[in-house]
C-alpha atoms as a PDB file:
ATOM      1  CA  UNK A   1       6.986 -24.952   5.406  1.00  0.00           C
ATOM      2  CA  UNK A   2       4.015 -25.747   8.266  1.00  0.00           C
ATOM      3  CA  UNK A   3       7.240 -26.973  10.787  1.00  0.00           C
ATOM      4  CA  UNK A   4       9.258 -23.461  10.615  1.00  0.00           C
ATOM      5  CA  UNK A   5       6.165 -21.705  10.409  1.00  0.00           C
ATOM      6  CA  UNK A   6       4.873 -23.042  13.945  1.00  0.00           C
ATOM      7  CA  UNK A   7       8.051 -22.722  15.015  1.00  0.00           C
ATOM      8  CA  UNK A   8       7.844 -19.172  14.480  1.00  0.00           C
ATOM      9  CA  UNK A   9       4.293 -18.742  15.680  1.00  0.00           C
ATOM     10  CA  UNK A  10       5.042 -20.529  19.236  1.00  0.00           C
ATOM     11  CA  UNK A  11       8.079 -17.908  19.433  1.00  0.00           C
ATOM     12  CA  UNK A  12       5.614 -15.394  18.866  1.00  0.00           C
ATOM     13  CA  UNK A  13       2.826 -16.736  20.986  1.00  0.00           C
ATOM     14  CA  UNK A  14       5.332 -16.841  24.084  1.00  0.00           C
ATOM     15  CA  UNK A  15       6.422 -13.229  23.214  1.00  0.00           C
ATOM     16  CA  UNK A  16       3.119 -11.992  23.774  1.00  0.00           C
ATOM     17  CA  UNK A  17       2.591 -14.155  26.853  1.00  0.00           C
ATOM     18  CA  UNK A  18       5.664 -11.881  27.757  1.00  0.00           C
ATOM     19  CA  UNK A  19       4.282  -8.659  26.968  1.00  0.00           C
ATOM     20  CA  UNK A  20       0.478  -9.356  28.020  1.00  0.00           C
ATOM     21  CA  UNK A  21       0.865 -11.563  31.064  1.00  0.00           C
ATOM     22  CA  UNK A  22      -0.697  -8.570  33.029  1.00  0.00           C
ATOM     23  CA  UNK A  23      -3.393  -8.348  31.249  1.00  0.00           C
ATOM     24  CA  UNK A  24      -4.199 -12.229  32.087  1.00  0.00           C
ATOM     25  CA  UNK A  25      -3.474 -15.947  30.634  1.00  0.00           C
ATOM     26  CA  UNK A  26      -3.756 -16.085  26.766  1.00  0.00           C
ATOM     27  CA  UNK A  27      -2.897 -19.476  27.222  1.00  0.00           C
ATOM     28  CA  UNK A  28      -0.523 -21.799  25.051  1.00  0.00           C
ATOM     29  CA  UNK A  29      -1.102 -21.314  21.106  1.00  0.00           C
ATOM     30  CA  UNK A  30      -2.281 -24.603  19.721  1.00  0.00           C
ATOM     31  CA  UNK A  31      -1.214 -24.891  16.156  1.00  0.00           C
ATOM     32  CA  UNK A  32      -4.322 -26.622  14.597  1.00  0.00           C
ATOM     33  CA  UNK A  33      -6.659 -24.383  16.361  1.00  0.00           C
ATOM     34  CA  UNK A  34      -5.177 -21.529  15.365  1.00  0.00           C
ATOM     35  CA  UNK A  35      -5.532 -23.066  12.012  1.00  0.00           C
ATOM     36  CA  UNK A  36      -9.041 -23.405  11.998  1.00  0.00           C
ATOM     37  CA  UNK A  37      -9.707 -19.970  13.209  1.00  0.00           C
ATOM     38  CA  UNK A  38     -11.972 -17.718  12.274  1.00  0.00           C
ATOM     39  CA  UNK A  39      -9.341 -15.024  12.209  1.00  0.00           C
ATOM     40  CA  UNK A  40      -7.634 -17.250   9.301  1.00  0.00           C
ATOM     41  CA  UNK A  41     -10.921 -18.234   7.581  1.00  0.00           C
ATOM     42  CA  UNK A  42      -9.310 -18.906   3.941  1.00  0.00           C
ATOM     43  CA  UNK A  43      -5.747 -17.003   4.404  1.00  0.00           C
ATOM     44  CA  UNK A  44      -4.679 -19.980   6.196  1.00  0.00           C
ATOM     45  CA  UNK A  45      -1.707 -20.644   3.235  1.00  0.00           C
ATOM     46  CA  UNK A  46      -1.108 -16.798   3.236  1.00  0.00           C
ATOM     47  CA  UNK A  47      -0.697 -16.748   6.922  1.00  0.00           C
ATOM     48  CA  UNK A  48       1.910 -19.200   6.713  1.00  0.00           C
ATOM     49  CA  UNK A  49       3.894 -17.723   3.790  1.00  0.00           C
ATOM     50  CA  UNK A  50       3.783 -14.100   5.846  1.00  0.00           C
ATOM     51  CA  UNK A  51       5.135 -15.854   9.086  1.00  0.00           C
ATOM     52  CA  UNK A  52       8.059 -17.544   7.192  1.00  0.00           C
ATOM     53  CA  UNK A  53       8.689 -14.150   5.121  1.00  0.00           C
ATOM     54  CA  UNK A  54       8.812 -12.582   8.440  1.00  0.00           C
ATOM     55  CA  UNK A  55      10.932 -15.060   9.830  1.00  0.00           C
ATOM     56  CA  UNK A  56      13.466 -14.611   6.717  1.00  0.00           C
ATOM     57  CA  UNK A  57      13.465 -10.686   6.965  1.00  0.00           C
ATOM     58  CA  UNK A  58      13.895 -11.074  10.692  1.00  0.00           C
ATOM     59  CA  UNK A  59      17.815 -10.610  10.676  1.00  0.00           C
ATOM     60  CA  UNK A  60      17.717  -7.645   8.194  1.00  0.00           C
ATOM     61  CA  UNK A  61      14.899  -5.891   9.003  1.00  0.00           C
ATOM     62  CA  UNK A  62      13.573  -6.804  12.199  1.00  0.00           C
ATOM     63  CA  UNK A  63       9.596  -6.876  12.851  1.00  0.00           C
ATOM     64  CA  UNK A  64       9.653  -3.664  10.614  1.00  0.00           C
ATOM     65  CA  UNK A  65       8.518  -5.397   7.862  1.00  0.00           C
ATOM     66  CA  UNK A  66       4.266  -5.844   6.284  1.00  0.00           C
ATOM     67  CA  UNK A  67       4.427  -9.456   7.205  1.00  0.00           C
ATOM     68  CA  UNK A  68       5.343  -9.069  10.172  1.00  0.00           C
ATOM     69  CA  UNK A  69       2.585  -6.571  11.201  1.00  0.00           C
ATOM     70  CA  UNK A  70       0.114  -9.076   9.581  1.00  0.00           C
ATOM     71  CA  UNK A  71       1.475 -11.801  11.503  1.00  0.00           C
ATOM     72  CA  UNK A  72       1.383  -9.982  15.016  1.00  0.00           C
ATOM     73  CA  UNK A  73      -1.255  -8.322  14.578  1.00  0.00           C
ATOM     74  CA  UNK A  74      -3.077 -11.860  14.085  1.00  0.00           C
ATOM     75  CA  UNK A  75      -1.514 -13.341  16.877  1.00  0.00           C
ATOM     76  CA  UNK A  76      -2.454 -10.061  19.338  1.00  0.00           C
ATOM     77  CA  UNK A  77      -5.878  -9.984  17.856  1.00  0.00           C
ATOM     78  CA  UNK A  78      -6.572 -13.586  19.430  1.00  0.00           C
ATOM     79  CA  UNK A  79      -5.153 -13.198  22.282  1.00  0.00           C
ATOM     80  CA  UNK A  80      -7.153 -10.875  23.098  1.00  0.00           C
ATOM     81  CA  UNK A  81     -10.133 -11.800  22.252  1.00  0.00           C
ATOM     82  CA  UNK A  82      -8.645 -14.847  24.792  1.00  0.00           C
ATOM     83  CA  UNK A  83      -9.042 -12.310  27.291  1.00  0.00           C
ATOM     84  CA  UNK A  84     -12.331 -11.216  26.879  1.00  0.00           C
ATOM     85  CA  UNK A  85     -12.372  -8.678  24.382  1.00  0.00           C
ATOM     86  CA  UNK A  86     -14.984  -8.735  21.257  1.00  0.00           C
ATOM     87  CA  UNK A  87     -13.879 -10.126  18.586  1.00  0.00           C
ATOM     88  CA  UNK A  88     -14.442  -5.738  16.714  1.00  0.00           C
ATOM     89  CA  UNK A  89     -12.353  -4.708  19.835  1.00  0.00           C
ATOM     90  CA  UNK A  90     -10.182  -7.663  19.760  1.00  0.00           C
ATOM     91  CA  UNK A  91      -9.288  -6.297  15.710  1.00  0.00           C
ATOM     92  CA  UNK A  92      -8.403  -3.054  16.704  1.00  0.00           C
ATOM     93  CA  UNK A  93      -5.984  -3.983  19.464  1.00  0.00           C
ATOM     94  CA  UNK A  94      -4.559  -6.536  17.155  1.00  0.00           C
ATOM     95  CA  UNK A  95      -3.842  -3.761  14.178  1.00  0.00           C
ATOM     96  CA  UNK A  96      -2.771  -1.184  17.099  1.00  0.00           C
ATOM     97  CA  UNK A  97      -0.370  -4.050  18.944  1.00  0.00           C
ATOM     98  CA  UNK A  98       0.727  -4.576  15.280  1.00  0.00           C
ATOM     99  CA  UNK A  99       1.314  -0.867  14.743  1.00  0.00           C
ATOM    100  CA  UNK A 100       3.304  -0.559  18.405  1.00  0.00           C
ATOM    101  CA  UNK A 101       5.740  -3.623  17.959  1.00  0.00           C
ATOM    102  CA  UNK A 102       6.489  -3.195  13.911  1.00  0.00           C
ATOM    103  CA  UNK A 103       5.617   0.470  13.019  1.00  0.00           C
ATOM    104  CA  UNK A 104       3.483  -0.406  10.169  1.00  0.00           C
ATOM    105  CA  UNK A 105      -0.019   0.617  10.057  1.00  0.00           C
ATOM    106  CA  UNK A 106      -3.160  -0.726   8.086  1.00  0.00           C
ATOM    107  CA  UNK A 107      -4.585   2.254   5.858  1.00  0.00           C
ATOM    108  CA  UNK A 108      -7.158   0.090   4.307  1.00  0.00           C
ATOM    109  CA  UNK A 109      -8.728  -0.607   8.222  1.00  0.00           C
ATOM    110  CA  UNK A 110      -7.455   2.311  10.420  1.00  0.00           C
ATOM    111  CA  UNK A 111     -10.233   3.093  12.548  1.00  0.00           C
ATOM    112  CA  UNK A 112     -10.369   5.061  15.738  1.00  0.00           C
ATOM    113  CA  UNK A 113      -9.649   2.752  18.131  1.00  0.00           C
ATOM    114  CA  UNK A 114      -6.373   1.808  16.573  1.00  0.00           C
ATOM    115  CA  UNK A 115      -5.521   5.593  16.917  1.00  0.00           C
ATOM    116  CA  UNK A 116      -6.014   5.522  20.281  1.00  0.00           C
ATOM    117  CA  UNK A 117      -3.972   2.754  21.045  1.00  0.00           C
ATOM    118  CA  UNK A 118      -1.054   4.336  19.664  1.00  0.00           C
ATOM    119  CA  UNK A 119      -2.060   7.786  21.454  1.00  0.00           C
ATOM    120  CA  UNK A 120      -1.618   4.989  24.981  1.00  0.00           C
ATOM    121  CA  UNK A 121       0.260   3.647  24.287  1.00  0.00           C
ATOM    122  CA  UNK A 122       3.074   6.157  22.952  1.00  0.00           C
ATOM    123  CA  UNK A 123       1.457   9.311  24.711  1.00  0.00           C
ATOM    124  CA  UNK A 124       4.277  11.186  24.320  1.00  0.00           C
ATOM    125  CA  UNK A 125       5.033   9.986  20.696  1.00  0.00           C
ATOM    126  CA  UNK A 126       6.917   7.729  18.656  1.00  0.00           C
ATOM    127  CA  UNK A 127       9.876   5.887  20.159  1.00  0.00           C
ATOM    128  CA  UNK A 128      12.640   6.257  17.370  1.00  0.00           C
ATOM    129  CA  UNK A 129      13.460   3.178  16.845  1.00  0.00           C
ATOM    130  CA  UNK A 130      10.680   0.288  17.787  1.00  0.00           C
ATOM    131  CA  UNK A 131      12.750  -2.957  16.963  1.00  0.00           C
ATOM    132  CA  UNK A 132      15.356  -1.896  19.559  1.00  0.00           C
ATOM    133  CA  UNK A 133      13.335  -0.747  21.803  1.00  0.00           C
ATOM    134  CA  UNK A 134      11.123  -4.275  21.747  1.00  0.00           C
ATOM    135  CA  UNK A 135      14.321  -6.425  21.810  1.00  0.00           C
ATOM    136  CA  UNK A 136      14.532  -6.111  25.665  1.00  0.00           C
ATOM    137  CA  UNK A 137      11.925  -7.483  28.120  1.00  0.00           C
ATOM    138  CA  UNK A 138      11.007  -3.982  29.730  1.00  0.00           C
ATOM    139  CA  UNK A 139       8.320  -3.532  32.324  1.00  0.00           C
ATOM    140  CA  UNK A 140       7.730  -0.566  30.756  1.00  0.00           C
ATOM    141  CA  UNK A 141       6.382  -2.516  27.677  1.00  0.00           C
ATOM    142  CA  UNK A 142       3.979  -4.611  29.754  1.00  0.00           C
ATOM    143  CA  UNK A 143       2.918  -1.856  31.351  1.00  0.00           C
ATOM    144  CA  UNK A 144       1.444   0.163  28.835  1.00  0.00           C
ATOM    145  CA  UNK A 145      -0.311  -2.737  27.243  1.00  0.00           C
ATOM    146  CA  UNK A 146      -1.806  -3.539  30.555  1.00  0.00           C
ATOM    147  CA  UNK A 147      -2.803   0.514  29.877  1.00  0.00           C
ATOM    148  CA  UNK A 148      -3.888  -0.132  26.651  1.00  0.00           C
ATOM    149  CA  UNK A 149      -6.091  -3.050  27.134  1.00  0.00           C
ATOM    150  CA  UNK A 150      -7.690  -2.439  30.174  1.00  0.00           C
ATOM    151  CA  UNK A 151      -9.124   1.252  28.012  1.00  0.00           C
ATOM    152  CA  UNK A 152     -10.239  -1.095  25.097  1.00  0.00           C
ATOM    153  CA  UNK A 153     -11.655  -3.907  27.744  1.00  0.00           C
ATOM    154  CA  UNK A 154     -13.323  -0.289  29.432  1.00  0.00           C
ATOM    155  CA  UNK A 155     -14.914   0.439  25.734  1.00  0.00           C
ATOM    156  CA  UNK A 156     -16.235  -2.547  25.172  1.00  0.00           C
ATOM    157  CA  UNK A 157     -18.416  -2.540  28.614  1.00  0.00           C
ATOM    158  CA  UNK A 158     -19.500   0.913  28.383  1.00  0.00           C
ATOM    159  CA  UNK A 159     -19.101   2.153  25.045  1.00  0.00           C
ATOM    160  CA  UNK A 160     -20.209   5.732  26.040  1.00  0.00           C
ATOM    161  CA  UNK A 161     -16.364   6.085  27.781  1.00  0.00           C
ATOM    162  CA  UNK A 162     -14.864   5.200  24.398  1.00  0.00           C
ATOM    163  CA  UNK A 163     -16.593   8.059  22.961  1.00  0.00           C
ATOM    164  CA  UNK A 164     -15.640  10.225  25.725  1.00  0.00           C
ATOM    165  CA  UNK A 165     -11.925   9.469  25.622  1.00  0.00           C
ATOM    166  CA  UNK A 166     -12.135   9.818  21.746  1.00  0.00           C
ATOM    167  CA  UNK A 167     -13.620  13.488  21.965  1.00  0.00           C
ATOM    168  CA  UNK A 168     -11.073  14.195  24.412  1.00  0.00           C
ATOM    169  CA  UNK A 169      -8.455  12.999  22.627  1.00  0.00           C
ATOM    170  CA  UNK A 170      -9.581  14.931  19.556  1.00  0.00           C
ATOM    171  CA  UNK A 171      -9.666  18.271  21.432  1.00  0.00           C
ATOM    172  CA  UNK A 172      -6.656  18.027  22.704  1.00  0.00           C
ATOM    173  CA  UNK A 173      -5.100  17.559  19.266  1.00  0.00           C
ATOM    174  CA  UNK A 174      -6.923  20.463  18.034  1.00  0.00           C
ATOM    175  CA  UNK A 175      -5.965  22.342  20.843  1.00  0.00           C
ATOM    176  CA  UNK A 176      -2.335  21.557  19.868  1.00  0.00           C
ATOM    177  CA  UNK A 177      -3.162  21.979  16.420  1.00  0.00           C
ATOM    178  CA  UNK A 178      -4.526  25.441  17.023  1.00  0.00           C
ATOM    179  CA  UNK A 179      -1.217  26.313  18.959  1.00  0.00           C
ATOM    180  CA  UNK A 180       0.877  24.862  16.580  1.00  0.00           C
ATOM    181  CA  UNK A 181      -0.562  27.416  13.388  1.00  0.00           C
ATOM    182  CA  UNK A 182      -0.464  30.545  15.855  1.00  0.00           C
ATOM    183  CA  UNK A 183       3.594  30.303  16.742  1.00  0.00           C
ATOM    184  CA  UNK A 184       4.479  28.802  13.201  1.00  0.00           C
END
């Protein structure tokens, strides 16, 4: 079980070196470290039975699947933390990163900041399908998270910008929200 599991994880790891080499070096994923993280802190077994359920649900289902969000959204959450973010911020990128690549979202933790990743990093909306979509390296892909994390890495040195992007964001929905009621 530990064998394909790492296997899996060092697939994953280098798939987000992929997608967040702009952002800077996450570095290579040590196994034991990642471990004894405090991001695994007791889940450690449950970690490795979502990574193998992922892997096995891979072929029919792609990364659309609730282990696979868990798993990614693990994996995203330390790397960026790697790059500087704190370890709240690093959380909500994680979950949001999650959210992007699998199109499952945590109800029990949504918070804000998740929101606005999606808003980021899909500012026009959804893409219609997300497995097909992440199966090709695209530029585009390493863009926006280069978008998205430089606005969280923003927030976390001047959290006064978060909650001016958040406001703005927020009118803007109502704004649409109010235009949507008067031509329905």
């Amino acid at each position: 079980m530990i064998d394909l599991a790492s296997e899996v994880l060092y697939k994953e790891w280098e798939s987000l070196i992929l997608h967040m080499n702009s952002c800077g070096d996450i570095g290579e994923l040590d196994f034991n470290e990642l471990m004894k993280s405090d991001w695994l802190k007791g889940n450690e077994e449950v970690f490795l039975a979502k990574t193998i359920s992922m892997f096995e649900r891979l072929p029919e289902f792609g990364y659309a699947s609730p282990d696979a969000f868990y798993v990614v959204t693990i994996l995203a959450a330390i790397a960026s933390e790697k790059l500087g973010l704190c370890k709240e911020s690093a959380y909500s990128f994680g979950i949001g990163y999650g959210f992007a690549r699998t199109g499952y979202i945590s109800y029990n933790s949504l918070e804000p900041k998740q929101i606005l990743f999606y808003r980021i990093f899909y500012p026009l909306g959804k893409v219609r399908n997300i497995n097909r979509y992440w199966e090709i390296e695209h530029t585009d892909i390493k863009h926006r998270i280069k978008s998205v994390f430089d606005s969280f890495l923003i927030w976390d040195n001047d959290p006064t910008s978060y909650k001016n992007y958040y406001f703005l964001i927020n009118s803007i929905l109502d704004t649409w929200k109010d235009w949507n009621e008067l031509h329905d």
